[in-house]
N, C-alpha and C. Protein backbone atom coordinates (compact mmCIF):
# COMPACT_ATOMS: atom_id res chain seq x y z
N UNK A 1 -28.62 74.62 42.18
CA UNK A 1 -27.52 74.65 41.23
C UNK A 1 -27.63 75.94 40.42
N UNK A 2 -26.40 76.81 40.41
CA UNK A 2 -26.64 78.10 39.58
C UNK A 2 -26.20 77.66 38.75
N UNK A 3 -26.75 78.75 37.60
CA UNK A 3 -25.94 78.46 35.96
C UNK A 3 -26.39 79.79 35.44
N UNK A 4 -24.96 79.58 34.23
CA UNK A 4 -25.93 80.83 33.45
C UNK A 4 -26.18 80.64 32.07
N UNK A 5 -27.23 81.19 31.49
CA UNK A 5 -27.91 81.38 30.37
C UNK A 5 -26.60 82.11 29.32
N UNK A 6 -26.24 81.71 28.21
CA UNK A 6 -25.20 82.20 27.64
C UNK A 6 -25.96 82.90 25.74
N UNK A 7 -26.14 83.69 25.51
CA UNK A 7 -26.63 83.42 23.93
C UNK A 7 -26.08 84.74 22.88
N UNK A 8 -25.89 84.56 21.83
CA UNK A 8 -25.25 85.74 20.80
C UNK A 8 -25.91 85.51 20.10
N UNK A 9 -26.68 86.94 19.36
CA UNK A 9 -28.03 86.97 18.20
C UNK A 9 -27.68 88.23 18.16
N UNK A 10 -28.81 88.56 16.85
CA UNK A 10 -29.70 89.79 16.63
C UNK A 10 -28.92 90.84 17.06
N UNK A 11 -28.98 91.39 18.45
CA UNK A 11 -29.00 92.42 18.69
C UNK A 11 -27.94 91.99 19.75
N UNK A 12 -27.25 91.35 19.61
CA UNK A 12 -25.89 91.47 20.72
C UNK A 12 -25.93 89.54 21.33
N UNK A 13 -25.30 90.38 22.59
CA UNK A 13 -24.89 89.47 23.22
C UNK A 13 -25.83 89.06 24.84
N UNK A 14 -26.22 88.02 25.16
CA UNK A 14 -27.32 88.22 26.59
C UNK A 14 -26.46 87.39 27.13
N UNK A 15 -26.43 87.37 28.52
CA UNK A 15 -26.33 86.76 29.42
C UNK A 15 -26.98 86.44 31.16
N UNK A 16 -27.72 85.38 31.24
CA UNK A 16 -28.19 85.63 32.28
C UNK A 16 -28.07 84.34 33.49
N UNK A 17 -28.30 85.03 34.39
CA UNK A 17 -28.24 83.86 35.69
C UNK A 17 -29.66 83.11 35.95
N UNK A 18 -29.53 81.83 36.37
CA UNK A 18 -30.71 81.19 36.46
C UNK A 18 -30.21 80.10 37.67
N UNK A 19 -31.07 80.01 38.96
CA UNK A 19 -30.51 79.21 39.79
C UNK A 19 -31.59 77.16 39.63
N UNK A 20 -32.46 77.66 38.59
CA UNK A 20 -33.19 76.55 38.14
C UNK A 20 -33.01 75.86 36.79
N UNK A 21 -32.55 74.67 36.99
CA UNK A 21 -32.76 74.02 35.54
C UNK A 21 -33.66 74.14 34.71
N UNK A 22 -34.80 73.59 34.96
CA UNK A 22 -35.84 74.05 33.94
C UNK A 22 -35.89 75.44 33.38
N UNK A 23 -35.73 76.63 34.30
CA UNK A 23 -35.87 77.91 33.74
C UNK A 23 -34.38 78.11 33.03
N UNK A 24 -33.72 78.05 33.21
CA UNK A 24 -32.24 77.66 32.39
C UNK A 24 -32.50 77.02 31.03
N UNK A 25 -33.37 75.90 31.24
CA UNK A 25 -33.78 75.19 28.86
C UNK A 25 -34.48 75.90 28.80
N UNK A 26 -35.67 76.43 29.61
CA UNK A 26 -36.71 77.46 29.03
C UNK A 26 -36.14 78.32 28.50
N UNK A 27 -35.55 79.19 29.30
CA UNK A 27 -34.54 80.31 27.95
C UNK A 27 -34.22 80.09 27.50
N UNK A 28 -32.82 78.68 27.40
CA UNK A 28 -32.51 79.00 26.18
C UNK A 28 -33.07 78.78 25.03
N UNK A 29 -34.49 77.73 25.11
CA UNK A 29 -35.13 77.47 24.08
C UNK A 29 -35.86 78.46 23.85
N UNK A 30 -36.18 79.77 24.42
CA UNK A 30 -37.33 80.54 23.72
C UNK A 30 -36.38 81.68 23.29
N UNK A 31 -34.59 81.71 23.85
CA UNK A 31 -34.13 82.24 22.79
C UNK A 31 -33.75 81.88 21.83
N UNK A 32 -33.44 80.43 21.24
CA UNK A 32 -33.62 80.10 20.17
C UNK A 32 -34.47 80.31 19.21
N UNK A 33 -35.56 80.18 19.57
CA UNK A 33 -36.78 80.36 18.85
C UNK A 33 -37.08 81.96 18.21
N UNK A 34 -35.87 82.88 18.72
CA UNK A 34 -36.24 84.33 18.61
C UNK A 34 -34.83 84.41 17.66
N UNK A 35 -34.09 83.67 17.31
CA UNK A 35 -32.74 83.49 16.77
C UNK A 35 -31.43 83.72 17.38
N UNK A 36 -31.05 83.35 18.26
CA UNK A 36 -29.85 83.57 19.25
C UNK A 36 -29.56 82.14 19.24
N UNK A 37 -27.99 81.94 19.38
CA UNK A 37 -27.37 81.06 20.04
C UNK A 37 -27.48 81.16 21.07
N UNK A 38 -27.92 79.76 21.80
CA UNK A 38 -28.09 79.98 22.91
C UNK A 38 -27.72 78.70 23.70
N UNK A 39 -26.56 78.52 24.72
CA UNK A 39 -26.09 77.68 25.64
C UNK A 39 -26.20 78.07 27.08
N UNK A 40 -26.31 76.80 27.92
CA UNK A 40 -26.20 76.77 29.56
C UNK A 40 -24.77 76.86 29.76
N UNK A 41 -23.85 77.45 30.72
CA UNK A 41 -22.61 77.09 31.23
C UNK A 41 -23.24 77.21 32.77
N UNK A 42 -21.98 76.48 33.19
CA UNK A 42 -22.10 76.62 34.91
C UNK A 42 -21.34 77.51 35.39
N UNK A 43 -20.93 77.75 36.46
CA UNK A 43 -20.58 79.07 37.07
C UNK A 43 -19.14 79.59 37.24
N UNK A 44 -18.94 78.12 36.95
CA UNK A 44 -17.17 77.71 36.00
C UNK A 44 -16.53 78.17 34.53
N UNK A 45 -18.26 78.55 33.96
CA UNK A 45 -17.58 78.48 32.45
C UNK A 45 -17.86 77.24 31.84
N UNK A 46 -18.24 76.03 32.34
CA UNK A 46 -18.31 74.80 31.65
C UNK A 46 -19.30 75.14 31.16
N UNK A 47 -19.24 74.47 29.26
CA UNK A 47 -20.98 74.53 29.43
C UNK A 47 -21.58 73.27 29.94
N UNK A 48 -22.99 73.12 30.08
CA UNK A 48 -23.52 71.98 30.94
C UNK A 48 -24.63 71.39 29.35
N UNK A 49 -24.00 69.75 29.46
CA UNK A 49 -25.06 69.37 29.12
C UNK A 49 -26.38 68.84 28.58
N UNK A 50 -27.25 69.73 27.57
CA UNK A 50 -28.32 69.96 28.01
C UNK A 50 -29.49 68.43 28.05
N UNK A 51 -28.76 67.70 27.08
CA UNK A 51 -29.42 66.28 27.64
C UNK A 51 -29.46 65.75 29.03
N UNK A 52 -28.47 65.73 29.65
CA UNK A 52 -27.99 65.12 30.62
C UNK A 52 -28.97 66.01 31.71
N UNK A 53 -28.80 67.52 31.62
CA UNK A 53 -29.79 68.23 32.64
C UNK A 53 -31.25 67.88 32.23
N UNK A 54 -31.89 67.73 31.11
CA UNK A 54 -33.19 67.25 31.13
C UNK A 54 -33.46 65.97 31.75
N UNK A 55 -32.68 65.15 31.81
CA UNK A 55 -32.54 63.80 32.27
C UNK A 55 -32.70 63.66 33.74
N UNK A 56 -31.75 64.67 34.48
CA UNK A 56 -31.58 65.08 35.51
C UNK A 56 -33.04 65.56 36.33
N UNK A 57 -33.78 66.38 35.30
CA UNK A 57 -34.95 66.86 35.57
C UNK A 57 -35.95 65.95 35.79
N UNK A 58 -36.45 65.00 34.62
CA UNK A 58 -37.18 64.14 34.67
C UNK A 58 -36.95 63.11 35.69
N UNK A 59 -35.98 63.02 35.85
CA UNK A 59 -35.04 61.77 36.92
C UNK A 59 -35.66 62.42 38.32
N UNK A 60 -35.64 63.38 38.39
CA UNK A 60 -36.17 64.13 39.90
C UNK A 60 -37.58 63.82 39.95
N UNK A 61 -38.54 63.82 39.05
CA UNK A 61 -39.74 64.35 39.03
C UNK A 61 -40.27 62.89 39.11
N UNK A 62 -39.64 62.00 38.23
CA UNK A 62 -40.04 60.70 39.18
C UNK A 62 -40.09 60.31 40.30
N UNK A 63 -38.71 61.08 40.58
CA UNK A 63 -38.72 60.43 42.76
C UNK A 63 -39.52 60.93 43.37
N UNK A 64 -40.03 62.08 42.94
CA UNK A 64 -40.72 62.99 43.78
C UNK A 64 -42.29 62.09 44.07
N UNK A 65 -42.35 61.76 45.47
CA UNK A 65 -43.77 61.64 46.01
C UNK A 65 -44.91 62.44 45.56
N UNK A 66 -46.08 61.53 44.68
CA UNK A 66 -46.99 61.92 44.41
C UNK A 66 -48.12 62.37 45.52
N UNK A 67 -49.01 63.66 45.75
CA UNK A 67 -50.06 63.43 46.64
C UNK A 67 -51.35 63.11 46.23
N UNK A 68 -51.78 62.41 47.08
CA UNK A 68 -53.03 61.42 46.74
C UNK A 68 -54.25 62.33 47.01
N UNK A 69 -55.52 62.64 46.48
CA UNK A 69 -56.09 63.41 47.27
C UNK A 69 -57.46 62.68 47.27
């Protein structure tokens, strides 16, 4: 799933592509943390979210087969 990283701060305006969810909240949360607005949209322009994609995330990571070792 692509998306992009959307945020306005400081020193302008960023925008970036991210084809991973997780790395998609990671930015935008560590540009928050640096002072930027910072939202996910999808490739539409919608923004996405960001509960629903963490949900999404965790929801995966359960199905996912554990290996036994």
């Amino acid at each position: 799933m692509s998306m992009i990283v959307k945020a306005e701060g400081p020193s302008g305006r960023a925008k970036i592509h991210s084809d991973g969810p997780k790395h998609a909240l990671g930015l935008v949360q560590y540009l928050r943390t640096i002072g930027y607005n910072a939202w996910i949209e999808d490739t539409n322009g919608n923004e996405i979210d960001e509960k629903a994609l963490k949900m999404a995330i965790r929801s995966r990571h359960e199905d996912t087969p554990r290996r036994v070792s």
